[in-house]
C-alpha atoms as a PDB file:
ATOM      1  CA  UNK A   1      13.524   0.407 -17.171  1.00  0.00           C
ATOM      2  CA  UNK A   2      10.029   2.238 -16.046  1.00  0.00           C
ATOM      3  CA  UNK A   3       9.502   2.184 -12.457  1.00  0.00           C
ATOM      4  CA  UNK A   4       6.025   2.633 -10.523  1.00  0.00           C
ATOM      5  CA  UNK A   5       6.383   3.457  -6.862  1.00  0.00           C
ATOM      6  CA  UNK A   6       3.598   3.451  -4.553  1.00  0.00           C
ATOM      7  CA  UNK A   7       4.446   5.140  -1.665  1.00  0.00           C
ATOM      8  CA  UNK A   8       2.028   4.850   1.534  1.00  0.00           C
ATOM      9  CA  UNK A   9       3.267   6.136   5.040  1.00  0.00           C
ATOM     10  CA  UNK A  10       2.616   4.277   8.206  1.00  0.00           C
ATOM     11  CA  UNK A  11       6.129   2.024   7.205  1.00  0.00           C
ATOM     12  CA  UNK A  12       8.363   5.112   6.880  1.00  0.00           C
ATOM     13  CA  UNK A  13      11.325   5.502   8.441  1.00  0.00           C
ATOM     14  CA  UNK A  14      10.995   6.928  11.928  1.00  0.00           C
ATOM     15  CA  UNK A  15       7.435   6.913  11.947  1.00  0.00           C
ATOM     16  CA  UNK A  16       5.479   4.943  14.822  1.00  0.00           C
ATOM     17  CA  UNK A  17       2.257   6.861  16.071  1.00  0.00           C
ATOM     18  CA  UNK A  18      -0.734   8.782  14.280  1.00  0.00           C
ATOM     19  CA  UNK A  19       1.293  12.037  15.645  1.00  0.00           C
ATOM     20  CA  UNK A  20       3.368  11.605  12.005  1.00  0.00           C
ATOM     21  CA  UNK A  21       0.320  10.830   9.239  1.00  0.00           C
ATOM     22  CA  UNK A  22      -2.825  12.208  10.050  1.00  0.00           C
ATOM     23  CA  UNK A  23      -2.759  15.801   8.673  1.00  0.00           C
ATOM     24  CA  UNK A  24      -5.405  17.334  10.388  1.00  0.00           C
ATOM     25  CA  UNK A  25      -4.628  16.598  13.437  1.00  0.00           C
ATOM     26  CA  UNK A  26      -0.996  15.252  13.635  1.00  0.00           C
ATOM     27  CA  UNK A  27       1.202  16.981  15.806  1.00  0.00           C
ATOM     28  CA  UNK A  28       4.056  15.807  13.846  1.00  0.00           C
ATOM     29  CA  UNK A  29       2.781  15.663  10.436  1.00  0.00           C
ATOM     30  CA  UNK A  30       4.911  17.744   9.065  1.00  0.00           C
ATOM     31  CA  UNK A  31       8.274  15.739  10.474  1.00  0.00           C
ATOM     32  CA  UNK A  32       6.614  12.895   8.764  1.00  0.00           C
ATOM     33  CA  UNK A  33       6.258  14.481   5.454  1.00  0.00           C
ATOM     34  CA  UNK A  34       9.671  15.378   5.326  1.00  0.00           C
ATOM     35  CA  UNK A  35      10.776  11.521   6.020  1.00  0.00           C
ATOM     36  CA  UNK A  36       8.125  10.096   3.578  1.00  0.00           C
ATOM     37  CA  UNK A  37      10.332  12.506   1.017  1.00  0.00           C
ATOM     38  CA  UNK A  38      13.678  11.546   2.081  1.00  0.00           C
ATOM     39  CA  UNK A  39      12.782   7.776   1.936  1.00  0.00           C
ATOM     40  CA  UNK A  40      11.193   7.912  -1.297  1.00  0.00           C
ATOM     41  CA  UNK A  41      14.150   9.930  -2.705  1.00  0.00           C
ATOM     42  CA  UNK A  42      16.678   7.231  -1.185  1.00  0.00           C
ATOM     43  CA  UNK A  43      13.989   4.416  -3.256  1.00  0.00           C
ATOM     44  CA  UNK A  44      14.787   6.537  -6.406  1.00  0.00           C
ATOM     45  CA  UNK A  45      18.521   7.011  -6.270  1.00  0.00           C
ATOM     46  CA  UNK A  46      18.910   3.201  -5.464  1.00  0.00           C
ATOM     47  CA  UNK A  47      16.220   2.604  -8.727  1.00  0.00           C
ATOM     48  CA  UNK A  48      18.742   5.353 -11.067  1.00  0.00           C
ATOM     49  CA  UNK A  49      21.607   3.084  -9.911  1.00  0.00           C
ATOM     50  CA  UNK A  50      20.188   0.201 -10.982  1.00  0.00           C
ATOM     51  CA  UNK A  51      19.040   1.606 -14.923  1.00  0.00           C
ATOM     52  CA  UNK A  52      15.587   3.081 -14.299  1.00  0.00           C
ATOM     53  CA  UNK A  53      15.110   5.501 -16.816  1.00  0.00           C
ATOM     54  CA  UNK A  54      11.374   6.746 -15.935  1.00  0.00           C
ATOM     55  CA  UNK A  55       9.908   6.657 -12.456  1.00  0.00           C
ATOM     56  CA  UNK A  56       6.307   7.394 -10.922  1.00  0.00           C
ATOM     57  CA  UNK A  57       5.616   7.739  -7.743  1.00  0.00           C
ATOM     58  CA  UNK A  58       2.344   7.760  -6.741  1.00  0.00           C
ATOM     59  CA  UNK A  59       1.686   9.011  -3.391  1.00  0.00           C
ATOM     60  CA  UNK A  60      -0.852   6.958  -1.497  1.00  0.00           C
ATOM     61  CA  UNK A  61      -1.534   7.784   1.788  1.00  0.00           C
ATOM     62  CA  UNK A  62      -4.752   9.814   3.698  1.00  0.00           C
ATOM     63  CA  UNK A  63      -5.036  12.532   1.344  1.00  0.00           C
ATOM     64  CA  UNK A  64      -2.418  11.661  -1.112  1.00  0.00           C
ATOM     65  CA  UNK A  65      -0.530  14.880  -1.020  1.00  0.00           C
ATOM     66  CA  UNK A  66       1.724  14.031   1.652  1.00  0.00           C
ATOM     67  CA  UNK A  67       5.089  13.933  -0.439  1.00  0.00           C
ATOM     68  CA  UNK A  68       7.158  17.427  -0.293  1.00  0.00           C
ATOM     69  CA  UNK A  69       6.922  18.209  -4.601  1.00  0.00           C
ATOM     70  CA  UNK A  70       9.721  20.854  -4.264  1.00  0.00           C
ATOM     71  CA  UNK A  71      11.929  18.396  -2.687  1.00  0.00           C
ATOM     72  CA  UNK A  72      11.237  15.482  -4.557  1.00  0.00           C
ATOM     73  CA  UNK A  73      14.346  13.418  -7.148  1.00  0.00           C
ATOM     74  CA  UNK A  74      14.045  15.800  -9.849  1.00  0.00           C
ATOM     75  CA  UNK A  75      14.361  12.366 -12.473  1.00  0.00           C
ATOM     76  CA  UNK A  76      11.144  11.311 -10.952  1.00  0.00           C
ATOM     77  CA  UNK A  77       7.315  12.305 -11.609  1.00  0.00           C
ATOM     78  CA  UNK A  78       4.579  12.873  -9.010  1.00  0.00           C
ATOM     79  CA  UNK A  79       1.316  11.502  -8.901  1.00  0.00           C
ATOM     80  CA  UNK A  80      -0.791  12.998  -5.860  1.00  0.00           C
ATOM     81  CA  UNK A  81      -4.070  13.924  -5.410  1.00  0.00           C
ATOM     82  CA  UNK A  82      -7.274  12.311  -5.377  1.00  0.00           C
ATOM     83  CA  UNK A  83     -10.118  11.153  -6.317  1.00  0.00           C
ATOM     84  CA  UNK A  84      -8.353   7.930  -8.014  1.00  0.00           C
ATOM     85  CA  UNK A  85     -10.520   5.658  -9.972  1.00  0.00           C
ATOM     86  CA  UNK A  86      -7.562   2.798  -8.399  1.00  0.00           C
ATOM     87  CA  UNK A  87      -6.210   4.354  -5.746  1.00  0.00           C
ATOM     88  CA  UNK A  88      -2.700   3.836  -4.527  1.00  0.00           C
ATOM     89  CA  UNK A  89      -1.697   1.842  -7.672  1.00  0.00           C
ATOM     90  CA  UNK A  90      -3.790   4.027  -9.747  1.00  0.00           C
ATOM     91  CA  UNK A  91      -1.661   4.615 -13.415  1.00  0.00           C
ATOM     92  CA  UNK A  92       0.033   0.904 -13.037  1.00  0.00           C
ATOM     93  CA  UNK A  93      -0.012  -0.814 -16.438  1.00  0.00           C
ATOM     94  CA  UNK A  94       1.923  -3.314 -18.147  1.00  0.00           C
ATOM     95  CA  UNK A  95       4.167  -0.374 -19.444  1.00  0.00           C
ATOM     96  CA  UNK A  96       6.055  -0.665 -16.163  1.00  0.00           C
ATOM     97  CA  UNK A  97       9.067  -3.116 -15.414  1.00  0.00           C
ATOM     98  CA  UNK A  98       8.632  -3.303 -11.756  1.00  0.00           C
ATOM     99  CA  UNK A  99       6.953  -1.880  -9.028  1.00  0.00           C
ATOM    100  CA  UNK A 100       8.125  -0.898  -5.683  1.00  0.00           C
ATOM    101  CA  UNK A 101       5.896  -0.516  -2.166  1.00  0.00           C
ATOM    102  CA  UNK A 102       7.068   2.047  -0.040  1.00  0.00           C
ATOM    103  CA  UNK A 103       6.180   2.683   3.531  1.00  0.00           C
ATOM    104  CA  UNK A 104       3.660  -0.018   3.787  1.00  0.00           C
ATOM    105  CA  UNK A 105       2.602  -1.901   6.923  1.00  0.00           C
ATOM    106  CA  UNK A 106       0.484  -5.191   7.820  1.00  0.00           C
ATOM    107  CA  UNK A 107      -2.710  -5.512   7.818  1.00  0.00           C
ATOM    108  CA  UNK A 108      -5.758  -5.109  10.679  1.00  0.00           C
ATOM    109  CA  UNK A 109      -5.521  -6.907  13.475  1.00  0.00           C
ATOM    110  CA  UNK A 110      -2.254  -8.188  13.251  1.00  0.00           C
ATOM    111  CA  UNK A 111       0.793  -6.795  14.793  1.00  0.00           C
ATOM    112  CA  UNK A 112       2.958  -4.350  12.967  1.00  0.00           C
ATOM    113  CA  UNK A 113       3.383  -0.566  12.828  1.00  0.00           C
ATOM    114  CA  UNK A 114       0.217   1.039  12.800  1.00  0.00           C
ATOM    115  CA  UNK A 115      -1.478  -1.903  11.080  1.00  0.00           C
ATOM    116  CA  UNK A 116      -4.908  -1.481   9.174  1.00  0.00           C
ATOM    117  CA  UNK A 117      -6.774  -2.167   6.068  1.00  0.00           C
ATOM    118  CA  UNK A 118      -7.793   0.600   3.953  1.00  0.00           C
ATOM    119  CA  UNK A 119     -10.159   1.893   6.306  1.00  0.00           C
ATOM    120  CA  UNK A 120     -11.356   2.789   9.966  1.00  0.00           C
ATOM    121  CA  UNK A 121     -14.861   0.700   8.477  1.00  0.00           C
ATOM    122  CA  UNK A 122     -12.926  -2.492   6.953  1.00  0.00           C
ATOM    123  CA  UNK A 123     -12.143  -4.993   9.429  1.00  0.00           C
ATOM    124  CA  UNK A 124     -10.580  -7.383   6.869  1.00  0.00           C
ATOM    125  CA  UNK A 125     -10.404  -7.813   3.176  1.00  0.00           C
ATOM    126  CA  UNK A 126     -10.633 -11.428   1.460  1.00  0.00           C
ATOM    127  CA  UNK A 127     -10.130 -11.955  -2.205  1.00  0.00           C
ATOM    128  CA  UNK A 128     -10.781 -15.497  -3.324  1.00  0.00           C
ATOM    129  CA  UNK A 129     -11.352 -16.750   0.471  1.00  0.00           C
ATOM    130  CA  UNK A 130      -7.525 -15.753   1.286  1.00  0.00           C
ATOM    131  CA  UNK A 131      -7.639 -12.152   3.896  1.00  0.00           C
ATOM    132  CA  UNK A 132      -5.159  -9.693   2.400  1.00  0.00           C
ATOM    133  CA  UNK A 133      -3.806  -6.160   3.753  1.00  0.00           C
ATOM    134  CA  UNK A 134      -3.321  -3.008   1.520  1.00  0.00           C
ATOM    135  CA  UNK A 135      -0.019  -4.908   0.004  1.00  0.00           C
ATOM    136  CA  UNK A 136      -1.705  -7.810  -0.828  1.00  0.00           C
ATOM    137  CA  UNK A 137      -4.489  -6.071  -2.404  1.00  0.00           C
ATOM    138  CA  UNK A 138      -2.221  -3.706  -4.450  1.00  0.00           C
ATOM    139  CA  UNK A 139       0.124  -6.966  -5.673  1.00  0.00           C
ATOM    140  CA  UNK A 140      -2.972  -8.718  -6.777  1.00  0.00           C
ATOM    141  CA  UNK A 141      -3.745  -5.617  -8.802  1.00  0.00           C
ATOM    142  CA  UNK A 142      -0.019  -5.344  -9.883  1.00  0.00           C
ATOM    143  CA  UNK A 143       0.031  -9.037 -11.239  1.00  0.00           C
ATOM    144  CA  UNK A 144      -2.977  -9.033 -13.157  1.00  0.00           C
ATOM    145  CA  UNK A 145      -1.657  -6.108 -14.771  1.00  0.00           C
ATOM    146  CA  UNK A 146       1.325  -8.327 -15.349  1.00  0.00           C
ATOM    147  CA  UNK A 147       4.006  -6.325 -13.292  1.00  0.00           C
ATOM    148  CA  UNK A 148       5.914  -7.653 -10.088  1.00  0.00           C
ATOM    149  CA  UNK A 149       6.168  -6.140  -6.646  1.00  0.00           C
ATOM    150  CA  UNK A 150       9.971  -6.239  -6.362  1.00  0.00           C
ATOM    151  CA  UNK A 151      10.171  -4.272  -2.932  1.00  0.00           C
ATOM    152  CA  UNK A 152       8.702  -3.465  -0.047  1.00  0.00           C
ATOM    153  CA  UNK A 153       9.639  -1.559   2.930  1.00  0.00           C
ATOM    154  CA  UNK A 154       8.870  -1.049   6.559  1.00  0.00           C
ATOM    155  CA  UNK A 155       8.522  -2.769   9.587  1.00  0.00           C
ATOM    156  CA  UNK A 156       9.777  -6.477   9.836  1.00  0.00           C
ATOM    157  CA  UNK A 157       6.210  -7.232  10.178  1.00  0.00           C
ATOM    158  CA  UNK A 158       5.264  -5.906   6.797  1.00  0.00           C
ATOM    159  CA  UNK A 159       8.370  -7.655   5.319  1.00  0.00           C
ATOM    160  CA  UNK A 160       7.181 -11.150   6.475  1.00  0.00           C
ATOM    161  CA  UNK A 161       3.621 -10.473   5.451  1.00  0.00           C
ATOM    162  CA  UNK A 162       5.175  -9.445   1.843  1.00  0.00           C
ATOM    163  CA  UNK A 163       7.454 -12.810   2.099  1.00  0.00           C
ATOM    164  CA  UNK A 164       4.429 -14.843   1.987  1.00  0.00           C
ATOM    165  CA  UNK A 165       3.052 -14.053  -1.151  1.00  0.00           C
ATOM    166  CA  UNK A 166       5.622 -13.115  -3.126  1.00  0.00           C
ATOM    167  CA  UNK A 167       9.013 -15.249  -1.650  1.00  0.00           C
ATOM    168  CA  UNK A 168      11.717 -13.356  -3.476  1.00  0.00           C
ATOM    169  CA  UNK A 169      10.869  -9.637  -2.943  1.00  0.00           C
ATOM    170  CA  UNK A 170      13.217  -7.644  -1.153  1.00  0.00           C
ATOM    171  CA  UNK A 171      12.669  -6.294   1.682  1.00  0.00           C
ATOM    172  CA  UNK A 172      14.225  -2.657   3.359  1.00  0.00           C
ATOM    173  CA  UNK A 173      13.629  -2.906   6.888  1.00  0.00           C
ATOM    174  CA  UNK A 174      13.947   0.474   8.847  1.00  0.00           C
ATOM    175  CA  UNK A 175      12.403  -0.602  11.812  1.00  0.00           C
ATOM    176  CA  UNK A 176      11.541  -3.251  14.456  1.00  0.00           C
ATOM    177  CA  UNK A 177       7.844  -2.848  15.937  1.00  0.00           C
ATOM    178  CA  UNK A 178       7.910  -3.394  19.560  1.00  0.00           C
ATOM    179  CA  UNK A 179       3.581  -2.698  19.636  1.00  0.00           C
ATOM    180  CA  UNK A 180       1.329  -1.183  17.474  1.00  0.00           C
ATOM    181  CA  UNK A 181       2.884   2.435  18.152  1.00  0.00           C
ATOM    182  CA  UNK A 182       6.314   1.886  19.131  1.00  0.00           C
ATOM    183  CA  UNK A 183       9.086   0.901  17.008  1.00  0.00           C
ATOM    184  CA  UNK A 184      12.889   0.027  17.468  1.00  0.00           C
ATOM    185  CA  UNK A 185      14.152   2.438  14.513  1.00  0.00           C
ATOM    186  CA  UNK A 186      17.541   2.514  12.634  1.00  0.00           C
ATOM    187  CA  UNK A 187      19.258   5.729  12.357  1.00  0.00           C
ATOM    188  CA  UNK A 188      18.011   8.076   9.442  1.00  0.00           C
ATOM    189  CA  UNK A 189      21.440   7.605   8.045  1.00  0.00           C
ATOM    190  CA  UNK A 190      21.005   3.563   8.352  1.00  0.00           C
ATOM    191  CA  UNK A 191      17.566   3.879   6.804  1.00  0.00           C
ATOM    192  CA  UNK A 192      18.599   5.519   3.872  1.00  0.00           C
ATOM    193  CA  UNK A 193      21.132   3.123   3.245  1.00  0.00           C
ATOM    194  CA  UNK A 194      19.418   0.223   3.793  1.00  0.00           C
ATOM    195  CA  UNK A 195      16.583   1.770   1.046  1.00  0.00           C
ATOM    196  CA  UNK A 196      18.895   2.275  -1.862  1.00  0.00           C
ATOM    197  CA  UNK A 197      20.875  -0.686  -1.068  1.00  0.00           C
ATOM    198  CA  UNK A 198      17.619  -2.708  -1.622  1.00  0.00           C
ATOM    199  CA  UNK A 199      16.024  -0.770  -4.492  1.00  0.00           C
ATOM    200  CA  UNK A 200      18.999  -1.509  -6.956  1.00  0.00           C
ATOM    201  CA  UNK A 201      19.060  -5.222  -5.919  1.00  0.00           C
ATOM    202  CA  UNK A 202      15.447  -5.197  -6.302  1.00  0.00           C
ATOM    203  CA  UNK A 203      15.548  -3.445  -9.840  1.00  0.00           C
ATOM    204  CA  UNK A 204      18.742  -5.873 -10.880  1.00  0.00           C
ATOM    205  CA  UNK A 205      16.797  -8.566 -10.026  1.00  0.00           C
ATOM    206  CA  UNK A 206      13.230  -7.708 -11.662  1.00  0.00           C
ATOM    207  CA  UNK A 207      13.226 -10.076 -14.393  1.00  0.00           C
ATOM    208  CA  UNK A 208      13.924 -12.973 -11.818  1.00  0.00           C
ATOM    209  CA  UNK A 209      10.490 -11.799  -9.548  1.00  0.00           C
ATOM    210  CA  UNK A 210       7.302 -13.566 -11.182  1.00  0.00           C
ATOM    211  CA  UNK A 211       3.897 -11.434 -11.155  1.00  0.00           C
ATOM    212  CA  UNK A 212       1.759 -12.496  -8.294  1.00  0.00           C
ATOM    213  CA  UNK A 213      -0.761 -14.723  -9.800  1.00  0.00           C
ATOM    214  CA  UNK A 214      -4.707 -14.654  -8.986  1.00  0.00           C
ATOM    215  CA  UNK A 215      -7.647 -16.695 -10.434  1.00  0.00           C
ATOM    216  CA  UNK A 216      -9.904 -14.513 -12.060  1.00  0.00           C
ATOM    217  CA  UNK A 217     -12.932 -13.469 -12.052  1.00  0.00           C
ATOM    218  CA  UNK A 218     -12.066 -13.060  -8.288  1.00  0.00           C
ATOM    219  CA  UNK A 219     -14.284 -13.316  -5.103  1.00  0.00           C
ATOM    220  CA  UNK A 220     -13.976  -9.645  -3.308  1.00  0.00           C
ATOM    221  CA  UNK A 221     -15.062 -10.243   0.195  1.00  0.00           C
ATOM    222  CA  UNK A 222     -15.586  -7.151   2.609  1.00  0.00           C
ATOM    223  CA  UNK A 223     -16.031  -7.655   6.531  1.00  0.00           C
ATOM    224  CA  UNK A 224     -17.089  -4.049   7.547  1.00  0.00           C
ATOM    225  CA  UNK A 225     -16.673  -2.361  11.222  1.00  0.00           C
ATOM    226  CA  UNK A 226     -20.705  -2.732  11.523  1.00  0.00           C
ATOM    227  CA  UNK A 227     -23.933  -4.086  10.241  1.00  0.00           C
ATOM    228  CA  UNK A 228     -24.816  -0.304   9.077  1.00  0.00           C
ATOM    229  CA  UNK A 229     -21.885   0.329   7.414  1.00  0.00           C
ATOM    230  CA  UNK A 230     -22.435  -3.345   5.589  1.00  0.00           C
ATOM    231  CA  UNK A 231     -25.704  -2.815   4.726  1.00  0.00           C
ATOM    232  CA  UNK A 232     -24.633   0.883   2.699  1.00  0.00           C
ATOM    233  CA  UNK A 233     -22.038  -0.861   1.238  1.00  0.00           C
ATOM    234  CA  UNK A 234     -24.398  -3.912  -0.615  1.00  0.00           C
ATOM    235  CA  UNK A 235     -26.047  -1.266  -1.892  1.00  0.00           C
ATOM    236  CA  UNK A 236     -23.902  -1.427  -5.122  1.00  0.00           C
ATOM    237  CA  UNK A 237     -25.353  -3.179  -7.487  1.00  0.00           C
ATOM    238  CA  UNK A 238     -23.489  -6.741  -7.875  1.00  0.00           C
ATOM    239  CA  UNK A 239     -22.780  -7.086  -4.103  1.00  0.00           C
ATOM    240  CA  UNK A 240     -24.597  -9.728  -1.603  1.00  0.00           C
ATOM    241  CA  UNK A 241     -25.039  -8.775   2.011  1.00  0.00           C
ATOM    242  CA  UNK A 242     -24.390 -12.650   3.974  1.00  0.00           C
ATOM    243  CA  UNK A 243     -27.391 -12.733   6.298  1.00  0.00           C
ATOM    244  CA  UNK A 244     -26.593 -12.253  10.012  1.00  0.00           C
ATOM    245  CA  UNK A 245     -23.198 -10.865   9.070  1.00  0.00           C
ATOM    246  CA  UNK A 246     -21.257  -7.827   8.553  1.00  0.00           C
ATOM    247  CA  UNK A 247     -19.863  -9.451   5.380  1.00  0.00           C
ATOM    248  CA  UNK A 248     -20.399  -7.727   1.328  1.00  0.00           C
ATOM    249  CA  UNK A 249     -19.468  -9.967  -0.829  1.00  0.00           C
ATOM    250  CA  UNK A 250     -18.493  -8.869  -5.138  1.00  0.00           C
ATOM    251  CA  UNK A 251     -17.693 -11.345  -7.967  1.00  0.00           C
ATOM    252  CA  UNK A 252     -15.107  -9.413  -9.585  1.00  0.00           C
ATOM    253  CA  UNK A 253     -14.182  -9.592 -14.082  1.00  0.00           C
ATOM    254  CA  UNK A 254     -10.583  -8.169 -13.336  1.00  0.00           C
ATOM    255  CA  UNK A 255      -8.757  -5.972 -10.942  1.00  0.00           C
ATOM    256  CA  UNK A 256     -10.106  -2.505 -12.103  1.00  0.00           C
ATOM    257  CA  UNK A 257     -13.358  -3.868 -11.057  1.00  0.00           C
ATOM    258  CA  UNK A 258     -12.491  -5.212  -7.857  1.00  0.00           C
ATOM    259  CA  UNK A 259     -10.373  -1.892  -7.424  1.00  0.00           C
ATOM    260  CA  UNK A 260     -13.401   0.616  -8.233  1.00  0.00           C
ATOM    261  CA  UNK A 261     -16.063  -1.776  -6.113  1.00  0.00           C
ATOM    262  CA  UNK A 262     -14.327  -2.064  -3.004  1.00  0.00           C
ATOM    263  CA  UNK A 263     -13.756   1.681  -2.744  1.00  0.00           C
ATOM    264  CA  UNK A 264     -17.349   2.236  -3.566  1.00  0.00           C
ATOM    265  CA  UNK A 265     -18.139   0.072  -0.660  1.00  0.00           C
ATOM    266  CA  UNK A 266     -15.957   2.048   1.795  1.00  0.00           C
ATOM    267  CA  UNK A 267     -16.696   5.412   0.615  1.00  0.00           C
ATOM    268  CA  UNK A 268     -20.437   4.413   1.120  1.00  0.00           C
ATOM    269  CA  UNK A 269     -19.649   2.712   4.082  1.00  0.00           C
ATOM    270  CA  UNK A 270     -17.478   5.417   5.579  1.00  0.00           C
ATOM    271  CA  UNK A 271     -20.600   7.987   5.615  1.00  0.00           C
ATOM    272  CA  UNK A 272     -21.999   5.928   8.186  1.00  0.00           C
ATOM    273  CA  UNK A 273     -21.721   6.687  12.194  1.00  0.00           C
ATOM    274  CA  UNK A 274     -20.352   4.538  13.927  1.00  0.00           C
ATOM    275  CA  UNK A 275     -22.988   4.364  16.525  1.00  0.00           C
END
């Protein structure tokens, strides 16, 4: 079976403050990389158990060379770096059996672990009228390309916000969030565990998990931090700046589309000040 793993960090094991994933300024960046590694390594030997015979990971956080390449499963390939025409699920196609999000968390302005959407200038992300966080974006992009999300992990949070669009995932748990930066966390032994325990159910059971479904050509809707940052962002051509609002919104053919657009918007919109 050919496994894609997208790995992003705010939901890894042990991790709870901006101290562990910013790496320019992160105190304890380099403790986080070396957790982001041991989880994802747990993900894969869980995946081996369970008959994967080709895994990617793609690493997908900040600057998307967080993951330690000397100490990464040596049956698994690395895809880091970026630019990425697609971005954390960049390289998904329907050549894969399943995919697997690792280290995820919910979305803004809900509680969970660190919780945001994409961007310090996206407030919230809609695609056809329903708001989605990175997961939901990235399983949207995973079903049209006809391959199911079959795991997530991190915070219970992240696990219930999974739960509600796609009902059977599975779900690896290493911690509890208590606020936005604090976390009741399992032991690194625990969290290990609990991460290959769920990553061979979740590969057994791949067939059983149905694609998440979307309507296409899909409504992208984009509520940016401020009316500057919307008004760079509508300045791809397509898009439709709502009058009085901070709102962009893209008719979208398929998901590479809605992938490429909305990260046109933010990277236009993110070379705006803030004030």
């Amino acid at each position: 079976m050919k496994l894609y793993i997208s790995c992003d960090m705010e939901g890894i094991s042990g991790i709870t403050d901006p101290s562990y994933i910013n790496p320019q300024t992160g105190s304890n960046y380099q403790q986080g990389r070396h957790y982001m590694t041991q989880d994802v390594n747990a993900v894969i030997e869980g995946a081996l158990a369970a008959g994967a015979t080709e895994i990617l990971v793609a690493d997908s956080h900040e600057n998307f060379n967080n993951i330690l390449w000397e100490d990464l499963h040596p049956k698994a390939r690395l895809l880091r770096g970026t630019p990425r025409d697609h971005s954390m699920v960049h390289g998904l196609d329907q050549t894969f059996d399943a995919a697997f999000f690792i280290g995820y968390h919910t979305r803004h302005g809900v509680p969970g672990i660190l919780s945001h959407t994409m961007s310090r200038v996206i407030k919230n992300l809609y695609v056809n009228g329903s708001v989605v966080g990175e997961f939901g974006f990235n399983a949207i992009y995973a079903g049209l390309t006809g391959v199911p999300v079959c795991m997530v992990s991190g915070d219970n949070l992240i696990a219930e916000e999974a739960k509600s669009l796609i009902p059977s995932i599975h779900t690896a748990i290493v911690k509890e969030a208590a606020s936005r930066t604090s976390a009741i966390c399992l032991s690194r032994q625990e969290s290990l565990d609990v991460l290959t325990e769920q990553a061979s159910l979740a590969l057994q059971n791949a067939k059983q998990i149905a694609p998440l479904t979307t309507q296409v050509p899909m409504e992208l809707k984009i509520d940016f931090s401020h009316y500057g940052m919307a008004e760079m962002a509508a300045s791809v051509p397509g898009t439709v700046l709502s009058t009085d609002s901070t709102f962009v919104t893209y008719i979208a053919k398929d998901q590479y589309d809605m992938y490429k657009t909305m990260r046109a918007m933010m990277n236009l919109a993110g070379g705006v000040p803030f004030c």
